[in-house]
Protein backbone atom coordinates (compact mmCIF):
# COMPACT_ATOMS: atom_id res chain seq x y z
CA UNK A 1 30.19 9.58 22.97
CA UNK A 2 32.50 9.21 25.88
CA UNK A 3 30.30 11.87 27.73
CA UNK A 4 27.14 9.39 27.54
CA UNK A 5 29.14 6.72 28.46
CA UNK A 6 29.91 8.01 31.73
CA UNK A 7 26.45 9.68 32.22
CA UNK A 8 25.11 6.35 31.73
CA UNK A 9 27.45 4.87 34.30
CA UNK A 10 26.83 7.40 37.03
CA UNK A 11 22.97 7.06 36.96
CA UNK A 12 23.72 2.91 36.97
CA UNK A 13 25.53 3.17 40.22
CA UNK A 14 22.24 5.18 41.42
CA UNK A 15 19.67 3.17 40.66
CA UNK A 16 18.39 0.54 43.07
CA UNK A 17 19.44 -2.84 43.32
CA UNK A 18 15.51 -4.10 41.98
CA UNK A 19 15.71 -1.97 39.33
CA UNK A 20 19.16 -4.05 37.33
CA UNK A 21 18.24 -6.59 34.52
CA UNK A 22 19.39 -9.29 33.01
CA UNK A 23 19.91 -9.92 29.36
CA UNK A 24 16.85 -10.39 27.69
CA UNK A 25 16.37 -13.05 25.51
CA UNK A 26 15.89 -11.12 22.78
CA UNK A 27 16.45 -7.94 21.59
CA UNK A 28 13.86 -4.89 22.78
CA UNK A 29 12.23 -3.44 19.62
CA UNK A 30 12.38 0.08 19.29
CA UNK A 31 10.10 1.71 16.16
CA UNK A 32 8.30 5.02 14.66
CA UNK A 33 4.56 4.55 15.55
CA UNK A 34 3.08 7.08 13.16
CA UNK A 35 -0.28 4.93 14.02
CA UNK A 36 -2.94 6.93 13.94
CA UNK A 37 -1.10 10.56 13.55
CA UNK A 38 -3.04 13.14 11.73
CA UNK A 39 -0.77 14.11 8.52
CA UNK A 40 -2.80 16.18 7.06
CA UNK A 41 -2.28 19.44 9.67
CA UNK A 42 0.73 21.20 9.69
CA UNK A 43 2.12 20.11 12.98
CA UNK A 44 2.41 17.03 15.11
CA UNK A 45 3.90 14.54 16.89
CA UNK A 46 5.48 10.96 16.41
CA UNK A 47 6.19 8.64 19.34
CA UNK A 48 9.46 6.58 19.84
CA UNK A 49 8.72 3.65 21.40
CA UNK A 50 9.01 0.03 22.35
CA UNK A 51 6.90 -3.21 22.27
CA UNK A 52 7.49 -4.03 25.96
CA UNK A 53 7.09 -1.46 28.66
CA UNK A 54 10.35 0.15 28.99
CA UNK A 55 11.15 -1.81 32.78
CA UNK A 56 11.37 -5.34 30.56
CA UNK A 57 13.42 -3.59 28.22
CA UNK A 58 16.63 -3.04 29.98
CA UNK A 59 16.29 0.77 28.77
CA UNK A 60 17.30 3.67 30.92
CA UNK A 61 19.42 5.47 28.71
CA UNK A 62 19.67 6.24 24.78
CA UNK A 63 21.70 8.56 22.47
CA UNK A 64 18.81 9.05 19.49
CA UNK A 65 19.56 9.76 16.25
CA UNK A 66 16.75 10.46 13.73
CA UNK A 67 16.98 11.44 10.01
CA UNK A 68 13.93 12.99 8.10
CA UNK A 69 13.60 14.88 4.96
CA UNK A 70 14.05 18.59 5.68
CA UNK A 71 12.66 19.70 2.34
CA UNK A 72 9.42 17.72 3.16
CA UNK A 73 9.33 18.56 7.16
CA UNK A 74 11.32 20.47 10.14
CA UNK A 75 11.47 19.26 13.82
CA UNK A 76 10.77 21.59 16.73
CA UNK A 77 11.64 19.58 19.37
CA UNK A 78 12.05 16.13 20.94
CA UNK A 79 11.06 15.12 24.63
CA UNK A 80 11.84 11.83 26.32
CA UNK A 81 8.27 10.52 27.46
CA UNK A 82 9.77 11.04 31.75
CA UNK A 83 9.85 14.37 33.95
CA UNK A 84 11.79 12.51 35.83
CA UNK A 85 14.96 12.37 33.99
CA UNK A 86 17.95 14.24 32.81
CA UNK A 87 18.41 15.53 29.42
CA UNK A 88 21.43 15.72 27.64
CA UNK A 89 22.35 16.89 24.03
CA UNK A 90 19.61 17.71 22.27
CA UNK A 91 20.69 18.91 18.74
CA UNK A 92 18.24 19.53 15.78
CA UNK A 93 19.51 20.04 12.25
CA UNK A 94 16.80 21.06 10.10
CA UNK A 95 19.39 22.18 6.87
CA UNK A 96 20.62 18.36 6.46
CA UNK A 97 17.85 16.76 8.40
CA UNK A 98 19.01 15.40 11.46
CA UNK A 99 18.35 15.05 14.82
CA UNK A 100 20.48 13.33 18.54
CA UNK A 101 18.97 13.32 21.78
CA UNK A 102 20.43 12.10 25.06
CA UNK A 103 17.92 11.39 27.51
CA UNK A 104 18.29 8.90 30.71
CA UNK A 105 14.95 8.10 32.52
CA UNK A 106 14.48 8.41 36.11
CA UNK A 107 14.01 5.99 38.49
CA UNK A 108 10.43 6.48 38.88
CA UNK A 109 9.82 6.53 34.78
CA UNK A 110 11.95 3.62 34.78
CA UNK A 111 9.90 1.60 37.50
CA UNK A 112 6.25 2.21 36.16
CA UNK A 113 6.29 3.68 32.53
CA UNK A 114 3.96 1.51 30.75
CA UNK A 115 2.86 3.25 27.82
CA UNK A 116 5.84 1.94 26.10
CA UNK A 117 7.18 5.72 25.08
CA UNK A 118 10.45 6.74 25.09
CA UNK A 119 10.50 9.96 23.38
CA UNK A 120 8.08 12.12 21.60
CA UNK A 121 9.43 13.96 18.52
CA UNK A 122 7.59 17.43 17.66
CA UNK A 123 7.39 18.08 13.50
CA UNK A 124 6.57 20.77 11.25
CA UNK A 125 5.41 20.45 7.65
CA UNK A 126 7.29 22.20 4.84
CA UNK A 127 5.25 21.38 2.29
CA UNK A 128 2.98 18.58 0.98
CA UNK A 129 5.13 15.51 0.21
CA UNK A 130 6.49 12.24 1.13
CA UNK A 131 8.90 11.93 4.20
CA UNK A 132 10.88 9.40 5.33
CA UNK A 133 11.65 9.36 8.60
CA UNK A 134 14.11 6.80 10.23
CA UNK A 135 16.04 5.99 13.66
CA UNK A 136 19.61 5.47 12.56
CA UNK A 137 22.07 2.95 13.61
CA UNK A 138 23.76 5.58 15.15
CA UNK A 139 21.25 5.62 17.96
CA UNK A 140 22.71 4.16 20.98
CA UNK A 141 20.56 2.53 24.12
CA UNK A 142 21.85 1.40 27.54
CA UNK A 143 21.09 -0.62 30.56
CA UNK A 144 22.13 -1.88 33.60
CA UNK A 145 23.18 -5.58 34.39
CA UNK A 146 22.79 -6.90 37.50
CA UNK A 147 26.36 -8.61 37.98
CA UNK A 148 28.31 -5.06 38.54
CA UNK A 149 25.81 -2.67 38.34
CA UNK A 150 27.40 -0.43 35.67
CA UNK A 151 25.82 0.63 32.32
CA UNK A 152 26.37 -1.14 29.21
CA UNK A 153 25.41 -0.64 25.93
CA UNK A 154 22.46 -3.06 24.33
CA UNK A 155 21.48 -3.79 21.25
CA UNK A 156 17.90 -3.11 20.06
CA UNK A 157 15.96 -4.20 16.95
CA UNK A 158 15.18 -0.99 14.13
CA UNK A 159 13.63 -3.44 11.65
CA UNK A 160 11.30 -5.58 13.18
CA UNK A 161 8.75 -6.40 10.69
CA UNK A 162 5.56 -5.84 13.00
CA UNK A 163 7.00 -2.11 14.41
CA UNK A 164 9.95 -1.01 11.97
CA UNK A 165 12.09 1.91 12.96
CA UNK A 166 11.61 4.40 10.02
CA UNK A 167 8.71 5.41 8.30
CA UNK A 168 7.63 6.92 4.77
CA UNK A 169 4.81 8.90 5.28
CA UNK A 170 2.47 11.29 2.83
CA UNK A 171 2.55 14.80 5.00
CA UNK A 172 -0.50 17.17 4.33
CA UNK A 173 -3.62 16.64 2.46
CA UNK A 174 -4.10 17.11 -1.58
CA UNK A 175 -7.43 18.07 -2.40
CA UNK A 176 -10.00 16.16 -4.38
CA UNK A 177 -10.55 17.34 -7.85
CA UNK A 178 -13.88 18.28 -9.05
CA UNK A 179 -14.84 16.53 -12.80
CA UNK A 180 -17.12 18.82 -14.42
CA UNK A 181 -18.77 19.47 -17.72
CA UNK A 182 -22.82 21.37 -18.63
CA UNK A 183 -24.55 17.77 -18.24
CA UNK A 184 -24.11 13.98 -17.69
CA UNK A 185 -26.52 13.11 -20.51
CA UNK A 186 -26.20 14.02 -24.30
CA UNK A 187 -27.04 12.77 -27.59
CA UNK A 188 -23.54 14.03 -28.41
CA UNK A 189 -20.02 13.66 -27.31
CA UNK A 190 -19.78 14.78 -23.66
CA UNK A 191 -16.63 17.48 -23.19
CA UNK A 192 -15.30 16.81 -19.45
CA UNK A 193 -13.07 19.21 -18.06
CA UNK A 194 -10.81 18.48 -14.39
CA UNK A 195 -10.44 21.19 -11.82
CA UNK A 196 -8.63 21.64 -8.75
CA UNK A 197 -8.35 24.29 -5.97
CA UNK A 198 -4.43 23.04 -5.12
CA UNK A 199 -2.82 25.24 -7.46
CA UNK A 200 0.31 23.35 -7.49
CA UNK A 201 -1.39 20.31 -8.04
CA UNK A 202 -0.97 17.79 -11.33
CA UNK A 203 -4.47 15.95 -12.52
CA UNK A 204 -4.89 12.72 -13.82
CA UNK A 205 -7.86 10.23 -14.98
CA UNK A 206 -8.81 7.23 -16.35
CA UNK A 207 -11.72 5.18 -17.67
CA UNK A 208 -10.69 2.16 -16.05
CA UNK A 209 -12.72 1.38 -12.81
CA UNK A 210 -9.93 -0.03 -10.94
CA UNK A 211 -6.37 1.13 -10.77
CA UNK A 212 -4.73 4.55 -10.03
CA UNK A 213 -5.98 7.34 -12.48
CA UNK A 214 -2.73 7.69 -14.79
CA UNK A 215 -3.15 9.92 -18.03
CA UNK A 216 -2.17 13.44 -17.45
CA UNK A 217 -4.93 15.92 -17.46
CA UNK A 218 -3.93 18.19 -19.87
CA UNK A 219 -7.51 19.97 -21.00
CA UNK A 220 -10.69 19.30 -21.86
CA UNK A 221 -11.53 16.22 -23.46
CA UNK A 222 -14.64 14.30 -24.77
CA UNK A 223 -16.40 11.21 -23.78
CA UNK A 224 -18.46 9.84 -25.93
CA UNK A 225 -19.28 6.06 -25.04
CA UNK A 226 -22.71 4.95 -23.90
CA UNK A 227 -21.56 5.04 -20.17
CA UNK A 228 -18.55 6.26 -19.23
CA UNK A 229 -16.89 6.57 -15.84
CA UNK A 230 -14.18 9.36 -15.11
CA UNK A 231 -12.35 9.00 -12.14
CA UNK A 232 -9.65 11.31 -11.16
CA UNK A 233 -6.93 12.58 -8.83
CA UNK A 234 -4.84 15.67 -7.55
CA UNK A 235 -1.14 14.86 -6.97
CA UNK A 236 1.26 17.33 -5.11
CA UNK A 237 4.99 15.87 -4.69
CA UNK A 238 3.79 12.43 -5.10
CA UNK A 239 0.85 12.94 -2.70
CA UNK A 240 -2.49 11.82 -3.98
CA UNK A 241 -5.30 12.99 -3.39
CA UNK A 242 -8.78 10.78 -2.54
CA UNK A 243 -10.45 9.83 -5.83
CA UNK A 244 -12.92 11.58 -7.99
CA UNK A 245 -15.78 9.53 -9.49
CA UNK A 246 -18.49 10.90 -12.26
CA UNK A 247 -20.43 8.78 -14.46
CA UNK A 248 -21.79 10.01 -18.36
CA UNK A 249 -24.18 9.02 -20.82
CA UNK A 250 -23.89 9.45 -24.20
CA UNK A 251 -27.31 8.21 -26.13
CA UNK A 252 -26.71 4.98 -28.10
CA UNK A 253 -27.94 6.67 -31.05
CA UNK A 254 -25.31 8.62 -31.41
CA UNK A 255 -23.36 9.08 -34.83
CA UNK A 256 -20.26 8.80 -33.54
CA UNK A 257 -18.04 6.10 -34.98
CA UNK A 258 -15.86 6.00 -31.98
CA UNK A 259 -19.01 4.47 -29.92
CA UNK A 260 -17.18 2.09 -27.88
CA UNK A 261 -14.07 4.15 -26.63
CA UNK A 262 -13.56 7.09 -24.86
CA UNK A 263 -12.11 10.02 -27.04
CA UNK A 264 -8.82 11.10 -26.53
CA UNK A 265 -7.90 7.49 -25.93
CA UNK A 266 -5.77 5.70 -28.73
CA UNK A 267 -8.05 2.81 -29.95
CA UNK A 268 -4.77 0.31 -29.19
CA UNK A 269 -4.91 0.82 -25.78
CA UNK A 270 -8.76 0.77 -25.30
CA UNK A 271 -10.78 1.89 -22.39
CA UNK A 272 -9.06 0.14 -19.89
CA UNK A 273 -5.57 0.91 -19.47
CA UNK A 274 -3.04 -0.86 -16.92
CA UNK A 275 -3.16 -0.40 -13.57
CA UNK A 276 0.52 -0.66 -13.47
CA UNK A 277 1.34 2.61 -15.23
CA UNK A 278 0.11 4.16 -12.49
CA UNK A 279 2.36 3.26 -9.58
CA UNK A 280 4.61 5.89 -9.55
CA UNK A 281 7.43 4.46 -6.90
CA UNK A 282 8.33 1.20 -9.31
CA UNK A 283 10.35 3.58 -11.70
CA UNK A 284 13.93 1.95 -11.80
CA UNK A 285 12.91 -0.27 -8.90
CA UNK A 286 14.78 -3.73 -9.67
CA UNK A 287 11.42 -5.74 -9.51
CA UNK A 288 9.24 -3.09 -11.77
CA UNK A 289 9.38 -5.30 -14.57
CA UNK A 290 7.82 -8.69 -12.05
CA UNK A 291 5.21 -5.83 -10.72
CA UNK A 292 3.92 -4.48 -14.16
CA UNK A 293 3.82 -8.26 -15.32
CA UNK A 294 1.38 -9.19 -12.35
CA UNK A 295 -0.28 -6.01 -12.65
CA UNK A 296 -1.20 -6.56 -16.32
CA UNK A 297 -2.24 -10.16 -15.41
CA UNK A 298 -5.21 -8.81 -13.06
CA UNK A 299 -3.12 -10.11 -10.00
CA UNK A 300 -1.44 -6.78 -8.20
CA UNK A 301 -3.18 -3.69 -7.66
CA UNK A 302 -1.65 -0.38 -5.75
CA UNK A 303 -2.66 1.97 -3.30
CA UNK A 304 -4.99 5.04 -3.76
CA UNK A 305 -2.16 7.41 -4.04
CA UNK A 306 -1.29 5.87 -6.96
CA UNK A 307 2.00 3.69 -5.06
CA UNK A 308 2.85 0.54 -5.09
CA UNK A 309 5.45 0.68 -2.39
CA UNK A 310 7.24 -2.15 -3.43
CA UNK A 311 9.58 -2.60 -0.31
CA UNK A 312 6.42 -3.11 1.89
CA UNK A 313 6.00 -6.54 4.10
CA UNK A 314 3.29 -8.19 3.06
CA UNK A 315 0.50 -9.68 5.54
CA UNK A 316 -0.81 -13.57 5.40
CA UNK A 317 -4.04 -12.31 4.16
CA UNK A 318 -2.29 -10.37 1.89
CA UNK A 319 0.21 -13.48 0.87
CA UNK A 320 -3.47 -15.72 0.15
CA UNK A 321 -4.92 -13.24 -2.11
CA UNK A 322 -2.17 -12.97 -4.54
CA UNK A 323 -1.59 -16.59 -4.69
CA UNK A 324 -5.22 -17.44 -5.38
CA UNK A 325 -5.45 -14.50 -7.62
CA UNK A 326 -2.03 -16.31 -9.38
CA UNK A 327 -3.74 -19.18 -10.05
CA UNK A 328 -6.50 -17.88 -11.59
CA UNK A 329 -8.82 -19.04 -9.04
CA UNK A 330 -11.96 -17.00 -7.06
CA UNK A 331 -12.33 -16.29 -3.57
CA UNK A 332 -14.97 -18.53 -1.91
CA UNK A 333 -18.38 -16.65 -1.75
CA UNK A 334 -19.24 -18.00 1.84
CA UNK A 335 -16.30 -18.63 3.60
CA UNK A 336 -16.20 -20.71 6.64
CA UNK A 337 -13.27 -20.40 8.37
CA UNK A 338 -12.39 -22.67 11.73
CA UNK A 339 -9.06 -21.08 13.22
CA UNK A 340 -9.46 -19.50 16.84
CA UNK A 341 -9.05 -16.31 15.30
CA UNK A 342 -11.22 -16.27 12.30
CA UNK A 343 -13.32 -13.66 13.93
CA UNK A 344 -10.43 -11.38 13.65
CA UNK A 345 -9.80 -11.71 10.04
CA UNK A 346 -11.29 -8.96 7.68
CA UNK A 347 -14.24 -10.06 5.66
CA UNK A 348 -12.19 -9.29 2.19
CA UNK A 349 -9.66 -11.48 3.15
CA UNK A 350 -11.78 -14.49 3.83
CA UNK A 351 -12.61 -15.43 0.83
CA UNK A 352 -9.52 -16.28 -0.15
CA UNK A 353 -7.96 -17.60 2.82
CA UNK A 354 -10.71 -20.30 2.57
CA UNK A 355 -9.88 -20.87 -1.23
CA UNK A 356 -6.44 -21.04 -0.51
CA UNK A 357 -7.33 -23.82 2.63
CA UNK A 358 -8.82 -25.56 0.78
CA UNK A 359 -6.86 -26.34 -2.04
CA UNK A 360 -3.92 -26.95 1.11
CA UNK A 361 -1.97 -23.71 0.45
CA UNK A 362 -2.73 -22.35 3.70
CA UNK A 363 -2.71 -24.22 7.16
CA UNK A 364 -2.72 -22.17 10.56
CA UNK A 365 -0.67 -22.54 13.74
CA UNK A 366 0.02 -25.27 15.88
CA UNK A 367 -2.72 -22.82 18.33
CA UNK A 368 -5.19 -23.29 15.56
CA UNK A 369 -4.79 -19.45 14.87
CA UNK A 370 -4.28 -17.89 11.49
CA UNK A 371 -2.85 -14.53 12.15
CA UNK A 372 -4.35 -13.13 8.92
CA UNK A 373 -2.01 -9.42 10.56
CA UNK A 374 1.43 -11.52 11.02
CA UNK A 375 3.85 -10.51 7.92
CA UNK A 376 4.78 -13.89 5.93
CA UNK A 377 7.57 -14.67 6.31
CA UNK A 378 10.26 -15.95 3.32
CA UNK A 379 9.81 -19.54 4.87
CA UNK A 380 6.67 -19.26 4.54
CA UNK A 381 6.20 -17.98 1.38
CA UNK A 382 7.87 -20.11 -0.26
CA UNK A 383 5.84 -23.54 1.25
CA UNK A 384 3.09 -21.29 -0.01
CA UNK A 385 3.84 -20.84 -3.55
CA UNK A 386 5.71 -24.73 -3.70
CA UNK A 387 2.39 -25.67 -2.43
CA UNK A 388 0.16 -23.53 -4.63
CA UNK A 389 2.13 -24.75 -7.92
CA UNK A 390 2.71 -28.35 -6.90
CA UNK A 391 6.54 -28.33 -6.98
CA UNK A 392 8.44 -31.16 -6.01
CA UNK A 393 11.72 -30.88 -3.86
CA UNK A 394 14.70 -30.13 -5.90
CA UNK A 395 17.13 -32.15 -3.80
CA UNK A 396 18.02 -31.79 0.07
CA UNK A 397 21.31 -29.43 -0.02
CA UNK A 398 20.50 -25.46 0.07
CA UNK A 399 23.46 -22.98 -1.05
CA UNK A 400 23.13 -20.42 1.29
CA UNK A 401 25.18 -19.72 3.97
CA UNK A 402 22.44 -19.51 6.67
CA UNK A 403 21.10 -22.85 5.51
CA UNK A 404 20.86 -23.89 8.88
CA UNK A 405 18.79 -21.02 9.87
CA UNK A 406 15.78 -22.57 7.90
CA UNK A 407 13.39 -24.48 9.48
CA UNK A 408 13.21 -28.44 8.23
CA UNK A 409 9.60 -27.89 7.19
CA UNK A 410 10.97 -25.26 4.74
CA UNK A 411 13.50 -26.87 3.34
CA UNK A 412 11.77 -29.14 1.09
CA UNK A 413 9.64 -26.18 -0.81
CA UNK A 414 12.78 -23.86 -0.66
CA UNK A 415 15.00 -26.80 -2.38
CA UNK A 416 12.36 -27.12 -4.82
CA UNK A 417 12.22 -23.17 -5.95
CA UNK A 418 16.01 -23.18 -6.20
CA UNK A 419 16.43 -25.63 -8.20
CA UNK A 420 14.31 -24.16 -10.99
CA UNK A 421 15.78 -20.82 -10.20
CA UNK A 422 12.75 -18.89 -8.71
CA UNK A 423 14.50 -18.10 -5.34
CA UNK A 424 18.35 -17.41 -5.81
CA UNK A 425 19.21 -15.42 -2.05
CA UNK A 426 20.58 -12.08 -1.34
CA UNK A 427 24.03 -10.62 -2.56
CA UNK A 428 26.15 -12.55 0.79
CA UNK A 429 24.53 -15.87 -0.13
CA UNK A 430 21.71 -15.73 2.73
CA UNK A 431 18.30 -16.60 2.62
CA UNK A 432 16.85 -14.57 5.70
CA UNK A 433 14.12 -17.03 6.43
CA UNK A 434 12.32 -15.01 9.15
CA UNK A 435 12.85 -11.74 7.07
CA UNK A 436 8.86 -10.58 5.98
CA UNK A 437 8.56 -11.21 2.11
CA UNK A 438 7.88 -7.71 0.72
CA UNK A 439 5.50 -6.80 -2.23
CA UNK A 440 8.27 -6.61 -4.88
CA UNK A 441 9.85 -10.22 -3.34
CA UNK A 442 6.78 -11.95 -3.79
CA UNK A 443 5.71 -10.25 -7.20
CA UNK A 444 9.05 -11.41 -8.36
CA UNK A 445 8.41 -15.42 -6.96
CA UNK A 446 5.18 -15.39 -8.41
CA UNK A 447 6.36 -14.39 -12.02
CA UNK A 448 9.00 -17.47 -11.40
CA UNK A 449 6.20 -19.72 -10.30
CA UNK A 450 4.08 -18.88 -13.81
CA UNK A 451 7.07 -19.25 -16.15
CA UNK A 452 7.38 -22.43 -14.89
């Protein structure tokens, strides 16, 4: 590294005077923004890049060090976002799935890049799967500082909740299965049969309407209830396909003493069968057992591709939904939402968000915005659910070692789900306040609040 080091210092003495920066007050944010990247073809590209333009960051200079899964993808090259630069090291390892760039941008990328790009990184599917693809700590950024005009190193943020620095993305496209049988009407059991034109691919379906499709196609099978809806999907390497929907009609006057379920469906666990055996990512997870709970209750639901992605931030909008959904309570059917923003909030969110007003859940910012987009945070979540449940403070000392990180508003609902042992902090004794509650978090509080 002692190479970059003194690259880094040679282009500092260079640069003009105008062009050195103080500290920032906070750290520059540099993420994956896989926003908007077409998946499903076998190549393209993935931006590196920062929030700010690259002039506020302080950023002239970086060593980059990306990891990706080389059994899922390949890269065929990376290219800082400037011609006007110099390029250093630019190794690619696709065997253990690795990949370090030096780059240093020139002074004319430095002075006017405002796209907010630093590098552009070239893949190559392998084969249909999931990938995760992350900037490692190892990556190493510089900048210049006014007082002597050298290069020193600066920190940057990798896991800001809003633009985190790795991704886990489904690469290629799984195609739809077809659900077939000679008609959708019959005085007689129905046979159905699932087809695919993914030869690799694994089929599953249910008769639930709602869910991820879960039983394992494994032939032809009858239906034989008055209406019955198949739906169905094509997984590849734990890529899902888009759903499948056919309806069938059996005659009521059929014979069949198995009217009201589906054949080939044990009679215990009846037509409609838990969304939560579905996810296929909460296997071994340490909140599975919170997520199938609230999934059985009605209150969690996954994604299409049959995930659940437990580690995922969660959203305010997202954050008012469960909660209302946790206490058993319906969104409002004609919303009527005041915050400055309430034009930005999606119409399925609204609902709820006015439920959860209204019962003083929810409040908005000292702006009189929502931010129905921000990621809660674990302050926040917590006044939520204290709220939601009615929980009076448990006392006014916290354990955890960044007690004085939490804001004084907090501290009353936080107190009051630690002392009935809902919220116990990480392994180091921390709370993380600001840190974005994820799905699995937040399943796991919620089962807490309802045993209580």
């Amino acid at each position: 590294m002692k190479k970059l080091i003194v690259i880094m210092t040679v282009i500092a003495l260079l640069l003009p005077s105008s062009l050195y920066l103080t500290a920032a007050d906070t750290d520059p944010v540099v993420y994956l923004d896989a926003k908007g990247v077409d998946l499903t073809v076998k190549d393209f590209v993935i931006p590196v890049k920062t929030v700010d333009e690259i002039k506020d960051t302080g950023i002239f200079g970086f060593s980059l060090v990306v990891t990706f899964d080389p059994d899922v993808v390949k890269v065929t090259d990376v290219k800082g976002a400037s011609e006007d630069s110099i390029e250093g090291i630019k190794e690619i390892d696709n065997t253990e799935g690795t990949l370090t760039y030096w780059f240093t941008f020139g002074n004319k990328a430095f002075e006017s890049s405002s796209d907010k790009t630093l590098a552009n990184i070239s893949f190559s599917r392998k084969t249909i799967g999931v990938a995760e693809i992350a900037i490692s700590d190892d990556s190493e950024f510089y900048g210049a500082d006014g007082e002597d005009g050298m290069s020193h190193p600066i920190t940057v943020d990798l896991e800001n909740s809003d633009h985190p620095g790795w991704v886990e993305l489904a690469i290629g496209k799984v195609s739809k299965p077809s659900i077939e049988a000679s008609t959708i009407t019959s005085s007689s059991p129905i046979t159905v049969r699932l087809t695919t034109s993914d030869e690799d691919a694994e089929l599953y379906y249910t008769f639930s309407s709602s869910g991820t499709p879960d039983k394992l196609y494994e032939g032809s099978f009858k239906v034989s209830q008055a209406v019955t809806t198949v739906r169905a999907v094509a997984k590849i390497n734990g890529v899902y396909s888009a759903v499948a929907v056919r309806t069938f009609y059996v005659n009521s006057n059929t014979s069949n003493s198995n009217n009201n379920t589906p054949v080939g469906i044990p009679s215990e666990t009846s037509a409609v069968i838990s969304a939560s055996a579905g996810f296929s990512d909460i296997t071994g997870h340490w909140a599975a057992q919170y997520v199938t709970a609230l999934s059985d209750k009605g209150i969690v639901s996954g994604y299409e591709d049959g995930t659940f992605k437990p580690d995922n931030p969660i959203t305010r909008a997202e954050a008012a939904k469960l909660i209302v959904a946790a206490l058993g309570l319906s969104p409002t059917s004609e919303p009527h939402l005041t915050f400055a923003d309430s034009g930005a909030i999606a119409d399925w969110a609204k609902g709820y968000i006015q439920t959860a007003v209204d019962k003083g859940i929810l409040r908005g910012y000292e702006d009189n915005s929502f931010g129905a987009d921000r990621y809660v945070t674990r302050n926040e979540f917590v006044v939520m659910a204290a709220r939601a449940f009615a929980f009076e403070p448990g006392g006014d000392e916290l354990p955890f070692a960044d007690k004085d990180a939490i804001q004084s508003w907090a501290v009353p609902s936080i107190t009051a789900v630690v002392a009935r042992g809902i919220v116990s902090g990480y392994e180091d004794n921390t709370f993380r306040p600001e840190n974005p509650v994820t799905r699995a978090e937040a399943s796991k509080m919620l089962i807490g609040c309802l045993q209580q």
